[in-house]
Structures are given as structure tokens and as C-alpha cells.
Protein backbone atom coordinates (compact mmCIF):
# COMPACT_ATOMS: atom_id res chain seq x y z
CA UNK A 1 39.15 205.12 -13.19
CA UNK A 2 39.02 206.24 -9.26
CA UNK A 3 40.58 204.20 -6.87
CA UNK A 4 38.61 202.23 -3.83
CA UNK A 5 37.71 204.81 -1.09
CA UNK A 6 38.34 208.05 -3.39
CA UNK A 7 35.28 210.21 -4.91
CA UNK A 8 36.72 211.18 -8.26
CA UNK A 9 34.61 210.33 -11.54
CA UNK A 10 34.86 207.29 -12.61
CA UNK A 11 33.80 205.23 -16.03
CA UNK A 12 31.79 201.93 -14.14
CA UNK A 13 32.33 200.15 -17.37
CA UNK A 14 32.50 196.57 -14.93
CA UNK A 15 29.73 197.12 -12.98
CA UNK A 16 28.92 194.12 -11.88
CA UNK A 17 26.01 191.62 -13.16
CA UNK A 18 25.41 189.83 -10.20
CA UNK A 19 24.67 192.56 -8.32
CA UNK A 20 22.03 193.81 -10.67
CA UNK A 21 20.68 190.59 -10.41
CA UNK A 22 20.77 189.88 -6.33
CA UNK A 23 17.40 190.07 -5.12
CA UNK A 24 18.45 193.08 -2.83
CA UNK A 25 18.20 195.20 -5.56
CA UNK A 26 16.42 193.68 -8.64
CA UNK A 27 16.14 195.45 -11.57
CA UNK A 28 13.41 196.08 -14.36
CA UNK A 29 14.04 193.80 -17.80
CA UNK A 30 14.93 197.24 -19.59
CA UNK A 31 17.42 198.25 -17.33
CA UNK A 32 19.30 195.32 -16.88
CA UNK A 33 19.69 195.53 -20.77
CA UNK A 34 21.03 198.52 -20.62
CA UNK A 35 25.05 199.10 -20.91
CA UNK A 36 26.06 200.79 -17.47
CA UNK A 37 27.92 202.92 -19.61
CA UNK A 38 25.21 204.77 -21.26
CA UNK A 39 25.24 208.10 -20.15
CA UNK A 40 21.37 208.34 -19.71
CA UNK A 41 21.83 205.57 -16.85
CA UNK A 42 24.81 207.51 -15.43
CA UNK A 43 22.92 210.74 -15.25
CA UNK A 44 20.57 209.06 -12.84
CA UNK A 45 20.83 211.29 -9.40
CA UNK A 46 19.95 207.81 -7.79
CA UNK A 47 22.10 205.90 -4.67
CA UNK A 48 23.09 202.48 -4.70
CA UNK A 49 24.04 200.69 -1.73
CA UNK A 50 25.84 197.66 -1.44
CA UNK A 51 25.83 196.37 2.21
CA UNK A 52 24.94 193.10 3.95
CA UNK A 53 22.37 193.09 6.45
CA UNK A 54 24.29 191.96 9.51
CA UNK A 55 27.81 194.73 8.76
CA UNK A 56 27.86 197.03 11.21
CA UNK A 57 29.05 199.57 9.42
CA UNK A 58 26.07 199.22 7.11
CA UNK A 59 23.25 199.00 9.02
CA UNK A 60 24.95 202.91 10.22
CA UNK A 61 24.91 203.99 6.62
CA UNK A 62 21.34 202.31 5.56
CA UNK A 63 19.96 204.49 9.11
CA UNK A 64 22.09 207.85 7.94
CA UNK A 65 20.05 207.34 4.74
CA UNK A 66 16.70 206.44 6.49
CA UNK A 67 16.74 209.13 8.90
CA UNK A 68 17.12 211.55 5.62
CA UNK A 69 14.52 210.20 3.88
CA UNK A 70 16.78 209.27 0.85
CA UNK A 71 15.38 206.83 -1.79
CA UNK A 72 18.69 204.11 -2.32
CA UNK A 73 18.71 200.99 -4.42
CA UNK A 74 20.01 198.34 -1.98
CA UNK A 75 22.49 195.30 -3.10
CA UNK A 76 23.20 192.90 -0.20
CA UNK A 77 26.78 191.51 -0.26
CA UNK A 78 26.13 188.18 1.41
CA UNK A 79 28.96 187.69 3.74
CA UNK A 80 28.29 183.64 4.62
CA UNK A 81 27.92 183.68 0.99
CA UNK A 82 31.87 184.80 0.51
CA UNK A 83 30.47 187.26 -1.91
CA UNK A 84 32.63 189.89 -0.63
CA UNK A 85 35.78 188.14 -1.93
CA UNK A 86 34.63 187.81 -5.78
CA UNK A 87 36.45 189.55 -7.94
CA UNK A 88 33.51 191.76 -9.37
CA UNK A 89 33.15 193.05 -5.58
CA UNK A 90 37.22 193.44 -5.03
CA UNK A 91 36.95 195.97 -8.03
CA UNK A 92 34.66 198.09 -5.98
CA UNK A 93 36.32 197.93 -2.84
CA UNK A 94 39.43 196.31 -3.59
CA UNK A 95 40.65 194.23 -0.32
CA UNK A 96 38.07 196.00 1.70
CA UNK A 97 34.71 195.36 3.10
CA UNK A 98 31.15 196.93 2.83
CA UNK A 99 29.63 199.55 2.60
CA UNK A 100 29.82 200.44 -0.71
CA UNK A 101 27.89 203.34 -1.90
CA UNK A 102 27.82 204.59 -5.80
CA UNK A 103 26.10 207.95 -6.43
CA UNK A 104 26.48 209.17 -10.36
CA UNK A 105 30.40 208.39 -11.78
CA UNK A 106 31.19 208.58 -7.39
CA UNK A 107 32.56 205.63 -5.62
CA UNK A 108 32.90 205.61 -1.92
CA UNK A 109 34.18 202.77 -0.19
CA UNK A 110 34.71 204.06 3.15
CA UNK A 111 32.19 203.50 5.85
CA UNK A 112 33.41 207.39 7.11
CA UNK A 113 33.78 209.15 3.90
CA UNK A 114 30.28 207.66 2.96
CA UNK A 115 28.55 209.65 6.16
CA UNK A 116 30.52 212.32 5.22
CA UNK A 117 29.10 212.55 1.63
CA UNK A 118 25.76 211.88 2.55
CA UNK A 119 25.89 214.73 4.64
CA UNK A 120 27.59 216.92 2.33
CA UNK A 121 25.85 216.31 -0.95
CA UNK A 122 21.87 215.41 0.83
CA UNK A 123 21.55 218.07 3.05
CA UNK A 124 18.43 220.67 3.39
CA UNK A 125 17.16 219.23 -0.05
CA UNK A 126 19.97 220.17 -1.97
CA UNK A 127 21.64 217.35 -4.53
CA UNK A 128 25.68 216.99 -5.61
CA UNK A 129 27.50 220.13 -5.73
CA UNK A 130 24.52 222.29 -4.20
CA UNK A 131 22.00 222.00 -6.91
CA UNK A 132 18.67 220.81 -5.92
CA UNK A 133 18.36 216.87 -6.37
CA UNK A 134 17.34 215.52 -9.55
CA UNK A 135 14.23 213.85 -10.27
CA UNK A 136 14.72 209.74 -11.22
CA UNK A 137 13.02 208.23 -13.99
CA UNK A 138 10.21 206.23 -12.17
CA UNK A 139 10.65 202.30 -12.15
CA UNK A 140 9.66 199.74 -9.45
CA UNK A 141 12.77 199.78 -7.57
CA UNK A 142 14.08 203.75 -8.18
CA UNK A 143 11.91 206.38 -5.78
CA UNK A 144 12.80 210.16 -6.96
CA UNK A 145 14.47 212.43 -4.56
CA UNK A 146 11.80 214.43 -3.43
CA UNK A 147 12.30 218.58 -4.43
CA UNK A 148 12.23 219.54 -0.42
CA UNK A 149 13.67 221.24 2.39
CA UNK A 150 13.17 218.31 4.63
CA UNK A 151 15.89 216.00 4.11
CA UNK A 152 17.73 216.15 7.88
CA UNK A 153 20.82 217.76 8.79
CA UNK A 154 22.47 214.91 10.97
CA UNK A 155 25.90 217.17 11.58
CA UNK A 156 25.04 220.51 12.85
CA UNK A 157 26.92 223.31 11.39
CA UNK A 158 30.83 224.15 12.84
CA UNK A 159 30.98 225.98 15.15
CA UNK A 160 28.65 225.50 17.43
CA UNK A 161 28.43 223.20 20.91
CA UNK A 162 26.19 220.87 19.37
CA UNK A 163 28.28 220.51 16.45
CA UNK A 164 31.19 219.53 18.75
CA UNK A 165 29.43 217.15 20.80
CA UNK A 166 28.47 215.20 17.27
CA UNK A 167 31.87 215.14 16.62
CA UNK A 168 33.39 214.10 20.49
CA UNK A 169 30.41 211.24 20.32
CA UNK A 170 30.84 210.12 16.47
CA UNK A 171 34.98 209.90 17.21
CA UNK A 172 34.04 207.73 21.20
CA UNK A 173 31.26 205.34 19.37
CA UNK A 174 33.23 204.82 16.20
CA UNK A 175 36.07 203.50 18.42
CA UNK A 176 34.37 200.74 20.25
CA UNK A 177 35.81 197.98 18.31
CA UNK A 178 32.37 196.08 17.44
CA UNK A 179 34.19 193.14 15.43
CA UNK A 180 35.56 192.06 18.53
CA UNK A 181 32.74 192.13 20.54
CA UNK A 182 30.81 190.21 18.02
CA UNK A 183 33.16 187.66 17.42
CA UNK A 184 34.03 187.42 20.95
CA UNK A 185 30.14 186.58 22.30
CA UNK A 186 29.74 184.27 19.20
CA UNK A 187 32.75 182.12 20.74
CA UNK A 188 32.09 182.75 24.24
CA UNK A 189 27.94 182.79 24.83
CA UNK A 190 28.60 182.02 28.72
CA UNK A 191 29.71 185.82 29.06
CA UNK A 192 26.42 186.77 28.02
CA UNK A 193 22.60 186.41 28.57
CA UNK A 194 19.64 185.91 26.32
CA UNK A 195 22.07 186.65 23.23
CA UNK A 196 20.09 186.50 19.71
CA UNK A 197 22.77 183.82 18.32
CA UNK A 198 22.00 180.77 18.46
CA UNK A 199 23.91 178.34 20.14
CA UNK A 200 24.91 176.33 16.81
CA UNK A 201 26.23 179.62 15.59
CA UNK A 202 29.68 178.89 17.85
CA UNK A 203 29.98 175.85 16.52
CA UNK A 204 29.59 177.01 12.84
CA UNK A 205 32.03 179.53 13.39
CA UNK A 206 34.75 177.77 14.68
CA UNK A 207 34.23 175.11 12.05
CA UNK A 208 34.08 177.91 8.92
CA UNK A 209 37.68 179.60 10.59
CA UNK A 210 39.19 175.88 10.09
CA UNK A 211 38.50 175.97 6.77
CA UNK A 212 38.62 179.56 5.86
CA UNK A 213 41.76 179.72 4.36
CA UNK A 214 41.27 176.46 2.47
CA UNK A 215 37.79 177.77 1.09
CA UNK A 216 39.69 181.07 0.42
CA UNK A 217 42.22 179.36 -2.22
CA UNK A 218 39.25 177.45 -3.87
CA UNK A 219 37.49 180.40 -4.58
CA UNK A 220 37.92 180.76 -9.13
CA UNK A 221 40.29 184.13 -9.32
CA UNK A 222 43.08 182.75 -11.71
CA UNK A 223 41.70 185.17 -14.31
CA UNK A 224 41.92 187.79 -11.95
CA UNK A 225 46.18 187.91 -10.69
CA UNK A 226 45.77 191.25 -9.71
CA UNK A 227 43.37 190.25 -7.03
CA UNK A 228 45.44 187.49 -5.75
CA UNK A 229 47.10 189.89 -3.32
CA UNK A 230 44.61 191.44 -1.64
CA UNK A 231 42.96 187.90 -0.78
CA UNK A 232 45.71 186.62 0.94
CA UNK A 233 45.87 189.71 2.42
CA UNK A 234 42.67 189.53 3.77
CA UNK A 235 42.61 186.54 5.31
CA UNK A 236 45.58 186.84 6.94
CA UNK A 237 44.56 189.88 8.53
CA UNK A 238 40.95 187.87 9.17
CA UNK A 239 42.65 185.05 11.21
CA UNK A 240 44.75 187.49 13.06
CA UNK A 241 41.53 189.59 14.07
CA UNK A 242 39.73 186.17 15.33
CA UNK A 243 42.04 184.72 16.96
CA UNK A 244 42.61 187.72 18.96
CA UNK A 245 39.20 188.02 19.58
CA UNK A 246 38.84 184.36 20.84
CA UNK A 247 40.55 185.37 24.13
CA UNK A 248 38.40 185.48 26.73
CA UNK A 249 40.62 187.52 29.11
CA UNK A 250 40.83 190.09 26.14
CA UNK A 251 37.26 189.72 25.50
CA UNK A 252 36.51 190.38 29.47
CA UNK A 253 38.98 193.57 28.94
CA UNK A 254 37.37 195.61 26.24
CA UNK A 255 34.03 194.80 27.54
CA UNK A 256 34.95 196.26 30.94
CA UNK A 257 36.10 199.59 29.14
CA UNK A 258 32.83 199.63 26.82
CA UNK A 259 31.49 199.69 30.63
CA UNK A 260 33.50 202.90 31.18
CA UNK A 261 32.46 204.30 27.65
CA UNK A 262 28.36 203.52 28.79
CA UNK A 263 29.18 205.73 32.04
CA UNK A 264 30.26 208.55 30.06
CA UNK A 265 27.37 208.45 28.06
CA UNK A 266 24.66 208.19 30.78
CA UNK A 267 26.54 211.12 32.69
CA UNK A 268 25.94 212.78 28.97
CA UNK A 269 22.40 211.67 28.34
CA UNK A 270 21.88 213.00 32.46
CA UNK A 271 23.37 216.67 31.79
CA UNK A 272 20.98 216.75 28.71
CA UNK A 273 18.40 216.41 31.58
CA UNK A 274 19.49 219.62 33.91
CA UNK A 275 20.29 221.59 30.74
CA UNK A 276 16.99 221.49 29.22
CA UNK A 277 15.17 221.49 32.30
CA UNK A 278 11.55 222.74 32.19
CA UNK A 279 11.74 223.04 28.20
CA UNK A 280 9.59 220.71 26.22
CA UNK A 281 11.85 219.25 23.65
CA UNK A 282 12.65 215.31 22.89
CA UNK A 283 16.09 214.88 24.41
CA UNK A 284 18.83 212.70 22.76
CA UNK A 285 22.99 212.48 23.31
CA UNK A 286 23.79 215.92 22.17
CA UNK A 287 20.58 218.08 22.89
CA UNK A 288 17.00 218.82 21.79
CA UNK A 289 17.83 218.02 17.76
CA UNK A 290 18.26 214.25 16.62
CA UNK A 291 22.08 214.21 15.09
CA UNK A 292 24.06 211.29 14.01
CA UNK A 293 25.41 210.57 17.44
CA UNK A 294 22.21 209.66 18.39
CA UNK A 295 22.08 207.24 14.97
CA UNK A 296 25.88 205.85 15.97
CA UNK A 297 24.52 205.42 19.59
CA UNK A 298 21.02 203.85 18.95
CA UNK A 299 23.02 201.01 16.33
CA UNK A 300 25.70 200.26 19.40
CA UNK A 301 22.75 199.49 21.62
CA UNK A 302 20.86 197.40 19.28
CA UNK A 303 24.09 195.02 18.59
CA UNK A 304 24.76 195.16 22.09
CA UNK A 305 21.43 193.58 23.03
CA UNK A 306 21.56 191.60 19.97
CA UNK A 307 24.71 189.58 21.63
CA UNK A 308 22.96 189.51 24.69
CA UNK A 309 25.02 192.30 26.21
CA UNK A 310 21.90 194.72 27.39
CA UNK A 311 21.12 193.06 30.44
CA UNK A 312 24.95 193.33 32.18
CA UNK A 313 24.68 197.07 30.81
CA UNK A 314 21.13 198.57 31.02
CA UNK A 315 18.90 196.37 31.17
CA UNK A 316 19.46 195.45 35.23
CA UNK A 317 18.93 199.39 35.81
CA UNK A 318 22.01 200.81 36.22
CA UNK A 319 21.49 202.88 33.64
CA UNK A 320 17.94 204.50 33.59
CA UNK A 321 18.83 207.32 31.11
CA UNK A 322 20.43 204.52 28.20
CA UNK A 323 17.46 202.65 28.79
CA UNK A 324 15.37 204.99 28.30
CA UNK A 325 17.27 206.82 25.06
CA UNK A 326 17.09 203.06 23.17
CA UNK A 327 13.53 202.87 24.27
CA UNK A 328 12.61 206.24 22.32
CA UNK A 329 15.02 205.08 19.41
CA UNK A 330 13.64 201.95 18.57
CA UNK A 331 10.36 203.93 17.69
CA UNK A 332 12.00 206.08 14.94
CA UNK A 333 10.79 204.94 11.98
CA UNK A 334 14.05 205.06 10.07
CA UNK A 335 15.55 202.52 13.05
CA UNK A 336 12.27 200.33 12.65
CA UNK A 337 13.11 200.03 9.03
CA UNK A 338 16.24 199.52 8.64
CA UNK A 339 16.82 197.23 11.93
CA UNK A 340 13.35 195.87 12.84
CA UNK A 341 12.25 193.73 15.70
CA UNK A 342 15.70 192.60 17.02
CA UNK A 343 14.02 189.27 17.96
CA UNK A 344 14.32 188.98 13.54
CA UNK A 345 17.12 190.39 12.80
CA UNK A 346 19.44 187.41 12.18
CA UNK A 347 16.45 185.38 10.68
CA UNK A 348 16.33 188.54 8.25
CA UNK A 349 19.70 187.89 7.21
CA UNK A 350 19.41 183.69 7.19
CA UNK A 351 16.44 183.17 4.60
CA UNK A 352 17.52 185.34 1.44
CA UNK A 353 21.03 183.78 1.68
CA UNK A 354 19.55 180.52 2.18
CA UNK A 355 17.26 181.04 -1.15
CA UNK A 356 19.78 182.55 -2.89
CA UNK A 357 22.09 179.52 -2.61
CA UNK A 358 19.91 177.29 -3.72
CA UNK A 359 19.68 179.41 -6.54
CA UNK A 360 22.97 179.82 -7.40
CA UNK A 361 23.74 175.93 -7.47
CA UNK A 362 26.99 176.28 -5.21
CA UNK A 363 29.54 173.06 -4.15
CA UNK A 364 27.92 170.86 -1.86
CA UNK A 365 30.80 171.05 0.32
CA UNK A 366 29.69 173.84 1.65
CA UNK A 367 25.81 174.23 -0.14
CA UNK A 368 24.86 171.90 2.05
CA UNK A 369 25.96 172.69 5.16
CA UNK A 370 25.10 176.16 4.58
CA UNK A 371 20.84 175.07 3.53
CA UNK A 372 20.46 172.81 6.38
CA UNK A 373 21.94 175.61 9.22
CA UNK A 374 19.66 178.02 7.48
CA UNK A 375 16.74 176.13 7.63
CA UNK A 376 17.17 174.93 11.04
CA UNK A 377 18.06 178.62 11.90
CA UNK A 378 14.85 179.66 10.64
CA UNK A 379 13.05 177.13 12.79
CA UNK A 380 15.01 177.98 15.62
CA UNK A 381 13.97 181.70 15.76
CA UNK A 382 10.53 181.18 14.31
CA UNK A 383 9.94 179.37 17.88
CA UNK A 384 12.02 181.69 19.62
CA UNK A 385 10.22 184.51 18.61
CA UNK A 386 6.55 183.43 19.20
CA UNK A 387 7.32 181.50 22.56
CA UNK A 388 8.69 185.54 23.43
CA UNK A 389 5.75 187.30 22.21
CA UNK A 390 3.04 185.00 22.58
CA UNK A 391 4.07 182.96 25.35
């Protein structure tokens, strides 16, 4: 059996039922019947993702996979749920976080390694190991690959400038450290302006990291004592991360060098400018072709406004050329799909958890909490967004 974050075939003789059975990724009456051992269902050249809307690292992979046009079975992982500390999601990624991808008897728990593979294996229309992609049985939620040449190349080939550009870029935007900055404008709103979070959010926060730890140990795992190690782990490493991110002079630090980081890439995005010059060619970060710098960058921006961060950065015009790159990218259609109107995006996350609790029957310790700050955060952006775009 392969190990979390490794590619090596492995027997998925645990794959998990609740996760065939999340409404991410529902599954037709035959197939859920069927062992996820039977080799027909493991010859399946088919993708399944398991993400949660809000991860940044996911909403990366689900626009690496938009932008190629891939057909992928989604499974949200609801992280106000604590789904991503059961047991049958430890086995996938064990102590670790989404995204998860699984692509035939492959594995890959690594946000990296699963960019990596995309690009290796779904490249130029050609499948795992080089062979052209295989055709899916048809069923409501499984699209087949499509036999074409069209699936995009998002990392040129070696070599070349443009090649190491994606790489300098990839390497700067995967460093920002986009935890922090999340956590830090959830707890401190006054360092930012018209964030999408709403104001109970702090509060919510602050309450769920007082009773993390307790929640933690509640959580049923006695049958599981291998697992017990990696939870503790985890949430020691969890309340570390927050409470470091909870300092405002630290917050104020790394949002002055993400300032820095901005400069670089409007100098970029303004070189782009003089070098193509008189040529008619859509210009992104790298040059005239759309890479996956241009994917990493356009998902930074879109967080970045989402905590209310665009306005201190772009937004007030000191930054014409940023502006007008996340201008352009919000009208890919891959970024439309995956991300949508930004004025949505936490109220796309909110109302499946909030049905799916009530489904699931959970405590009322925390059921309850959980239903009423759902439905009020529904409200709340409901009127948000129509006194915005109506108003």
C-alpha cells in the first residue's frame, strides 16, 4: 500500500464511504455498490479530487485542472465540519491536509507533487505514462477525457526563458505564507477594508480555538491507535500556527513584505509591456502564453481581495498593471468556475456544510452553533451581495 504523498500503486481496499456519499461527488446507485476493489472500477482513467472549497491549496489544484479542461469527480472535505481529522481521511493523507487527488491505483497527497502530475501525466492530450487518455464509462457524474491535443501545457518546456520565469514565479507565490494572512485578517478585520468575512467570523474563531483541542479528543478514534499520533500532532502544530498568527505586529510584518513581493511583480507584469511592444498577444506574468504562474498569481489576488486586502494593494492605484492582470483573469472561464463571484464565495462554502450537518445528525454542542452561524451567514451575504450589485 503507498504511503501519503508518494505515487506508487496502491490497493484502495478502504476507500472511504462517506466520501462516495458527500454531495460533492455523489455517485450513481450501481457504483456505490460496487467494491472499490474491482478492477473494472480501478481501470477507470478518471480523477478524483478531494478538496474543500475555501483550502487554498485547492482552489490552485481545482484551477490547474480547469484551465486543462480535465473532467474530475470532486469530494469536498468540509473543514468546519472536522472532516479532515476522521480516520477514513487520515488514511489518505495521514496527518496532512487537502488536496487529495486519486488517479487509477495513484495517490498524491501533496499540493506540489499534485501540479506536478497533472502536468506530467495531462499534457498535449496524452494520459498516464504517455498513452493517449482513456475514454470513461459515461455516468452522471464521470465526463470522458476528451481524445485531443488541446489539453494546456501550464509549464513550458526546460529550457527555455519562459520556462524559468514559471519556475522563479511558482517558487515567489508559493512562499507567501497564505495561512497567516488568512488567519491574521480573520482576528484582526481593523487592518483591512471591505473584507468578505463577516464580522461574527472573529468571534467564531476565537471561540472554536478555545475549544479545539477539547473537540479534538472527543472526536471517536479509539478503534483507530495508529491515528492517535498524528492528531495530537496536528493540533499542536494548529495552535502553534494561530497563535503566531494572532500577532498583530507579525501580522503588520509579513504583510509589509507581501508589499515588496506585489512590487516585484508589477515591475514583472511592466517589462512584459516593453518586451512585447507593438505585438498583439494577451500579456500575463511570464509572456504572451497563459502558464501556471499566471494560475498561482490570479488565486493570490482573489484571497487577497477576499480578506479585504485589494484596496491597500491595487485597488487605490498603485498598481495599474496588477489591476489590470486580475481584471483579465477573473474572465477566464476556468477562474469563473472554480472561484466565482468573490462576493459568493464564502456563502458557497456555508450552505452545503450547513445541509450536510443537518444531515448527518451531529452533537448539539456544536450542531447547533454551527446551523444557526450558517444560516445567519447566509442571510448576511444574501444582503450583502444584492445591496452591492443592486444598490
Amino acid at each position: 500500500m503507498a504511503t501519503p504523498n508518494n505515487v506508487t500503486p496502491t490497493n484502495c481496499s478502504w476507500w472511504p464511504i462517506s466520501a462516495l456519499e458527500n454531495n460533492a461527488g455523489k455517485s450513481t446507485e450501481g457504483e456505490e455498490n460496487q467494491d472499490p476493489t474491482d478492477p473494472a472500477l480501478k481501470s477507470q482513467d478518471r480523477l478524483v479530487l478531494y478538496h474543500w472549497t475555501q483550502s487554498f491549496s485547492s482552489q490552485k489544484v481545482r484551477l490547474v485542472i480547469a484551465e486543462k479542461g480535465l473532467p474530475c469527480e470532486e469530494r469536498d472535505v468540509s473543514m468546519p465540519l472536522m472532516e479532515h481529522k476522521e480516520p477514513w481521511f487520515m488514511r489518505l493523507n495521514l496527518g496532512e491536509e487537502v488536496p487529495v487527488i486519486i488517479h487509477r491505483d495513484n495517490i498524491i497527497s501533496d499540493y506540489n507533487q499534485i501540479i506536478d502530475y497533472m502536468e506530467k501525466n495531462f499534457t498535449g492530450g496524452k494520459g498516464q505514462r504517455g498513452r493517449a487518455a482513456a475514454r470513461v464509462p459515461s455516468s452522471p457524474n464521470t465526463i470522458p477525457f476528451a481524445l485531443t491535443e488541446n489539453v494546456a501545457q501550464l509549464i513550458p518546456e526546460p529550457g527555455s526563458v519562459l520556462h524559468s520565469r514559471v519556475l522563479q514565479y511558482r517558487e515567489l507565490l508559493d512562499s507567501l505564507p497564505m495561512d497567516a494572512y488568512t488567519h491574521g485578517c480573520i482576528l484582526h478585520p481593523e487592518l483591512t477594508t471591505d473584507s468578505m468575512i463577516p464580522k461574527y467570523a472573529t468571534t467564531e474563531i476565537r471561540r472554536h480555538l478555545a475549544n479545539a483541542s477539547t473537540e479534538l479528543m472527543k472526536l471517536d478514534h479509539e478503534e483507530e491507535p495508529q491515528l492517535s499520533e498524528p492528531y495530537l500532532s496536528k493540533q499542536k502544530k494548529l495552535m502553534a500556527k494561530i497563535l503566531e498568527h494572532d500577532n498583530v505586529n507579525y501580522l503588520k510584518k509579513i504583510l509589509g513584505d507581501l508589499g515588496m513581493v506585489l512590487d516585484q511583480i508589477e515591475a514583472e507584469l511592466e517589462k512584459r509591456k516593453l518586451e512585447y511592444q507593438g505585438q498583439k498577444c494577451e500579456l500575463w506574468l511570464c509572456g504572451c502564453v497563459f502558464t501556471l504562474a499566471d494560475v498561482l498569481l490570479g488565486a493570490t489576488l482573489h484571497r487577497l481581495k477576499f480578506l479585504g486586502l485589494s484596496k491597500k494593494y491595487w485597488e487605490d492605484g498603485s498598481r495599474p498593471n496588477l489591476q489590470s492582470f486580475f481584471d483579465r483573469i477573473q474572465k477566464r472561464f476556468a477562474f469563473r468556475k472554480v472561484l466565482g463571484d468573490i462576493h459568493t464565495t464564502l456563502l458557497s462554502a456555508v450552505v452545503p456544510n450547513a445541509f450536510r450537518l443537518v444531515k448527518r445528525k451531529p452533537p448539539s454542542f456544536f450542531g447547533a452553533s454551527f446551523l444557526m452561524g450558517s444560516l445567519g451567514g447566509m442571510g448576511y451575504f444574501a444582503y450583502w451581495y444584492l445591496k452591492k450589485k443592486y444598490i
